[in-house]
N, C-alpha and C. Protein backbone atom coordinates (compact mmCIF):
# COMPACT_ATOMS: atom_id res chain seq x y z
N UNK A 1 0.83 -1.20 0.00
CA UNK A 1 0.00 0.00 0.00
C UNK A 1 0.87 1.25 0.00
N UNK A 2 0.01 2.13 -0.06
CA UNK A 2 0.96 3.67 -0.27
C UNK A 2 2.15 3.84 0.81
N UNK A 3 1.34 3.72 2.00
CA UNK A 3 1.91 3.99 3.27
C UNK A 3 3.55 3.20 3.18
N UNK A 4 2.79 2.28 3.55
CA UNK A 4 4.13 1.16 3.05
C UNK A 4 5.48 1.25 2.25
N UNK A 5 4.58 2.10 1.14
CA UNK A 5 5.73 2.20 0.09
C UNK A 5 6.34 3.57 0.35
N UNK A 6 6.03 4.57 0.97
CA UNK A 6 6.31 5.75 1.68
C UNK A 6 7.22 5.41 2.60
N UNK A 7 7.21 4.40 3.24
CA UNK A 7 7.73 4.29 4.24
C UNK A 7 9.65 3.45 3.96
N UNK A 8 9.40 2.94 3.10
CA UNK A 8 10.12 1.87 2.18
C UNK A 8 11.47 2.92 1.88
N UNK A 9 10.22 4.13 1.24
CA UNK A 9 11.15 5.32 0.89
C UNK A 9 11.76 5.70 1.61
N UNK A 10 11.20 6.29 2.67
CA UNK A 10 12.00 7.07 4.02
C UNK A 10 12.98 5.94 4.72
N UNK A 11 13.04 5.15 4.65
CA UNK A 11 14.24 3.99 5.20
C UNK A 11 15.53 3.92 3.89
N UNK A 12 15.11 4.25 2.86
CA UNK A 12 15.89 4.47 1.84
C UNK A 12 16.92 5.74 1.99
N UNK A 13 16.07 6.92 2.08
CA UNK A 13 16.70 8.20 2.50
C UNK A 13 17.35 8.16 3.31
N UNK A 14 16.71 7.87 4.38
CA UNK A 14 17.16 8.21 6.04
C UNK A 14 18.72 7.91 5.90
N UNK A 15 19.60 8.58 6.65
CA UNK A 15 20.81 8.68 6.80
C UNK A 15 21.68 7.22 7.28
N UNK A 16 20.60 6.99 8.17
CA UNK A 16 21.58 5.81 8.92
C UNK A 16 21.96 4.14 8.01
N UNK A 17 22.89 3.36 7.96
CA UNK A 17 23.52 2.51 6.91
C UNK A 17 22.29 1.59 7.21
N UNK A 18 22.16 1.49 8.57
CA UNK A 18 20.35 0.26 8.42
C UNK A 18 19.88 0.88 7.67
N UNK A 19 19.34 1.91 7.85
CA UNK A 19 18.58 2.56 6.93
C UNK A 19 18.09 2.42 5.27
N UNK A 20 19.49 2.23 5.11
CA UNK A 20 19.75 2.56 3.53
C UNK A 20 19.53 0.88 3.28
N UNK A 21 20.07 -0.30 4.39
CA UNK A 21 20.51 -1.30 3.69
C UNK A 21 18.84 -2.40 3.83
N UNK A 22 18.30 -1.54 4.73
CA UNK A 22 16.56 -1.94 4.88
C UNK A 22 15.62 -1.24 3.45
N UNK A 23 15.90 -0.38 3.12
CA UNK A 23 15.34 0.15 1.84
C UNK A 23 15.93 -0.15 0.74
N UNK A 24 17.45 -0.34 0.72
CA UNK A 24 17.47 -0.92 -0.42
C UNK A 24 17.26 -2.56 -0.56
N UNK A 25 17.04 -3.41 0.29
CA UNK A 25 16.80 -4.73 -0.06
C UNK A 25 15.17 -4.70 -0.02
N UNK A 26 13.97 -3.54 0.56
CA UNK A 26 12.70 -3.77 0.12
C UNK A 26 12.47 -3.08 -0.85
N UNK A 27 13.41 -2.66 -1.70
CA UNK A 27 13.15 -1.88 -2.88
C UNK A 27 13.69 -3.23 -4.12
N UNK A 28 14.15 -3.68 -3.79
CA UNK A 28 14.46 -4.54 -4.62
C UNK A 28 14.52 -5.93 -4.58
N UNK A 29 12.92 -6.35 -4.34
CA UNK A 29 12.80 -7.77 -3.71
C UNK A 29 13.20 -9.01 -4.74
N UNK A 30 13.52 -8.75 -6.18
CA UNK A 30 14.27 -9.56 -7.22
C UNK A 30 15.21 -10.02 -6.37
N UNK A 31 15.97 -9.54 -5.71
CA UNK A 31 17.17 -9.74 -5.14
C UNK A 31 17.45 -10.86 -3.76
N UNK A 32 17.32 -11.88 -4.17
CA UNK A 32 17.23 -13.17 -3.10
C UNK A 32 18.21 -13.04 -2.06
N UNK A 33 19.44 -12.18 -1.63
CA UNK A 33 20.20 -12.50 -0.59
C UNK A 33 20.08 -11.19 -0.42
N UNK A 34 20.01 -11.34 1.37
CA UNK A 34 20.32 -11.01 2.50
C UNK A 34 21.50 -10.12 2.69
N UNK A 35 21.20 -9.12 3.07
CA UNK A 35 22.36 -8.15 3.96
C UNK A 35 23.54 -8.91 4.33
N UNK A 36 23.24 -10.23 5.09
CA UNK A 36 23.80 -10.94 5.79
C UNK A 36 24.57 -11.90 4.68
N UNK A 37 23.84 -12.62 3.84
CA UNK A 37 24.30 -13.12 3.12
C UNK A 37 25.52 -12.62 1.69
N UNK A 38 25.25 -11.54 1.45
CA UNK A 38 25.61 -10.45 0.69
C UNK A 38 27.49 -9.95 1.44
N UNK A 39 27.09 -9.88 2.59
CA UNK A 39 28.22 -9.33 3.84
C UNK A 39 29.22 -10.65 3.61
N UNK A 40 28.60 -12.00 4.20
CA UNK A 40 29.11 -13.16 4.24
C UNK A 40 30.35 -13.44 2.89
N UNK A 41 29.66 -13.25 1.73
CA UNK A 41 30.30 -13.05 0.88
C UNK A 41 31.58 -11.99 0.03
N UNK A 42 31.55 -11.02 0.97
CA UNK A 42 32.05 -10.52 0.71
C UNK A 42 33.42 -10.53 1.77
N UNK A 43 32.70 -10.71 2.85
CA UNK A 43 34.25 -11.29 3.40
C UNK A 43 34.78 -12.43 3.12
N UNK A 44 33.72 -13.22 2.58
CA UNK A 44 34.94 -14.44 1.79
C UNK A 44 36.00 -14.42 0.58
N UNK A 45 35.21 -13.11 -0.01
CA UNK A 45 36.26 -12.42 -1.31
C UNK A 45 37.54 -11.71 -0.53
N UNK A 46 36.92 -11.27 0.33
CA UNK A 46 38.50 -10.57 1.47
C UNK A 46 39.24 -11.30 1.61
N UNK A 47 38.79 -12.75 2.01
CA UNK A 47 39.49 -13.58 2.38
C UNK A 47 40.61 -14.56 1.93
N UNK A 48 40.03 -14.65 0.69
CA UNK A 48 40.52 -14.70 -0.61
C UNK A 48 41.91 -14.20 -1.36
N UNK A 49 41.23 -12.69 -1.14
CA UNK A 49 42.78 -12.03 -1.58
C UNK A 49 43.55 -11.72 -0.89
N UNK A 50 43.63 -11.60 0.76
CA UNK A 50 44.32 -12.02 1.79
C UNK A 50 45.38 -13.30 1.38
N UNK A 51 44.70 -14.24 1.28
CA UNK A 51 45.20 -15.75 0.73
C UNK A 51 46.15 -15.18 -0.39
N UNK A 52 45.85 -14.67 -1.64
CA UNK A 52 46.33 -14.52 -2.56
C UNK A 52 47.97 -13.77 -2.59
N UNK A 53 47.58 -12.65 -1.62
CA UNK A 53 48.38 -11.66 -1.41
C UNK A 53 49.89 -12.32 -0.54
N UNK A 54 49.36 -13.11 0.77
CA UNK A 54 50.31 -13.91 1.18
C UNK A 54 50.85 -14.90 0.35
N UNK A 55 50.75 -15.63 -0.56
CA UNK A 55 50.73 -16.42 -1.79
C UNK A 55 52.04 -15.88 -2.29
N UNK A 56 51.54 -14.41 -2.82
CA UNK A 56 52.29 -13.37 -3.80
C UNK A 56 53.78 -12.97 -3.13
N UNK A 57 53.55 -13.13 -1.68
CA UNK A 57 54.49 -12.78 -0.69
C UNK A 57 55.74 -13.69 -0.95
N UNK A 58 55.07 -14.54 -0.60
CA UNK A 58 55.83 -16.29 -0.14
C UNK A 58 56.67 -16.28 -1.72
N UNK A 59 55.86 -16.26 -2.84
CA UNK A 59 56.90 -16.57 -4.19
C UNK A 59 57.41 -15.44 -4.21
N UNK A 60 57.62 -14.06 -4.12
CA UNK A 60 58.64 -13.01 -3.83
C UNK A 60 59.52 -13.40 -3.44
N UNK A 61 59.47 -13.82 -2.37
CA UNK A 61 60.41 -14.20 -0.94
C UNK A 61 61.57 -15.05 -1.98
N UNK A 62 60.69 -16.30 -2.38
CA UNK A 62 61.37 -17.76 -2.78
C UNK A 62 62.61 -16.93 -4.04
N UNK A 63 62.02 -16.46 -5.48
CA UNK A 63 62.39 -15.67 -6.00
C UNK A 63 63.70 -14.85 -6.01
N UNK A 64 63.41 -13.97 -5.12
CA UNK A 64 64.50 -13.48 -4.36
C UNK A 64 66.06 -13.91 -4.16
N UNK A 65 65.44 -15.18 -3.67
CA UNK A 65 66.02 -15.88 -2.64
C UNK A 65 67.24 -16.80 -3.85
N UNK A 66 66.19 -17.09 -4.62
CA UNK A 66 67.22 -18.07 -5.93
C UNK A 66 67.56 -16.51 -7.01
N UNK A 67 67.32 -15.59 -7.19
CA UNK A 67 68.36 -14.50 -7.75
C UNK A 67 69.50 -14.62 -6.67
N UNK A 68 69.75 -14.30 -5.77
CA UNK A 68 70.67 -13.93 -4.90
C UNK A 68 71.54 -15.19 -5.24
N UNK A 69 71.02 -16.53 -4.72
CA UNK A 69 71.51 -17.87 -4.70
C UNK A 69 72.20 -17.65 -6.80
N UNK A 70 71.88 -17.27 -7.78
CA UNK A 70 72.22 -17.31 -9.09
C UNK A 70 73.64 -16.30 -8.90
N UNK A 71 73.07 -15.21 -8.34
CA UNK A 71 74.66 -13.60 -8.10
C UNK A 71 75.64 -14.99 -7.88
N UNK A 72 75.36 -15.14 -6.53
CA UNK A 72 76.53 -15.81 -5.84
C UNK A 72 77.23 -16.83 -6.50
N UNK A 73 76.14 -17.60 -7.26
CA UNK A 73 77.01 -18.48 -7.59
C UNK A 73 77.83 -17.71 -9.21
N UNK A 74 77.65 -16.93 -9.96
CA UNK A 74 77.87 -16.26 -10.82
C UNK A 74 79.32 -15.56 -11.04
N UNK A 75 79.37 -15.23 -9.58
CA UNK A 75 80.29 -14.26 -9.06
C UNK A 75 81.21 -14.94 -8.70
N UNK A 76 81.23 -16.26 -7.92
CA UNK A 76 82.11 -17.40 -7.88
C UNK A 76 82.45 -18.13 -9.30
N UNK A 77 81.59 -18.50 -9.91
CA UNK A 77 82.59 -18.27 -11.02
C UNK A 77 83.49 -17.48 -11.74
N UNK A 78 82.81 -16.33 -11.86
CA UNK A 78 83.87 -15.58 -12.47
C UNK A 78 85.01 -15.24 -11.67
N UNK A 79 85.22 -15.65 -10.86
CA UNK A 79 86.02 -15.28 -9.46
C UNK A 79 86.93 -17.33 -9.78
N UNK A 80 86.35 -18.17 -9.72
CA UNK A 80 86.97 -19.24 -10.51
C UNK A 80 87.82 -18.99 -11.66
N UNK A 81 86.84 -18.28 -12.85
CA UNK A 81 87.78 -18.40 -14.12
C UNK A 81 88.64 -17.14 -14.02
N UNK A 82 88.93 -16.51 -13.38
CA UNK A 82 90.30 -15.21 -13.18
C UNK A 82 91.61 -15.85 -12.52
N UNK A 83 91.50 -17.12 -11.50
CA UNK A 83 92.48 -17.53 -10.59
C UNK A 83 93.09 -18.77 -11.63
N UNK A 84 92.28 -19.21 -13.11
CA UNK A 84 93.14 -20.13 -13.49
C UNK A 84 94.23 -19.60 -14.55
């Protein structure tokens, strides 16, 4: 009814994030998930690239680790072929 849908509105407007997140899920009842469910998901995408990011870390690290390990051994050679 009017009221209803007046009201739908003013929870839409209204300032506060309930507010907005109560009007926009009765404004758009197509929309099968939940605040909650919606949230849920999205910290699992956080979670995700958290994962990813430490991932990205760890093969940096490794990386690194075998350049340095390539110098050294590089440098010992050429440090080999000068002494013969």
């Amino acid at each position: 009814d009017d009221e209803d849908h007046s009201r739908r509105i003013n929870y839409c407007w209204s300032g506060s994030r309930r507010g907005t997140e109560i009007g926009l899920v009765n404004n758009y009842p197509e929309s099968n998930e939940s605040i909650e469910e919606i949230e849920k998901s999205m910290l699992e995408v956080n979670r995700r690239q958290e994962r990813t990011i430490q991932e990205i870390d760890e093969l940096t690290k490794k990386i690194k680790q075998v350049i340095k390990e390539i110098k050294n051994h590089v440098s010992k050679e050429s440090i080999d072929s000068t002494t013969e």
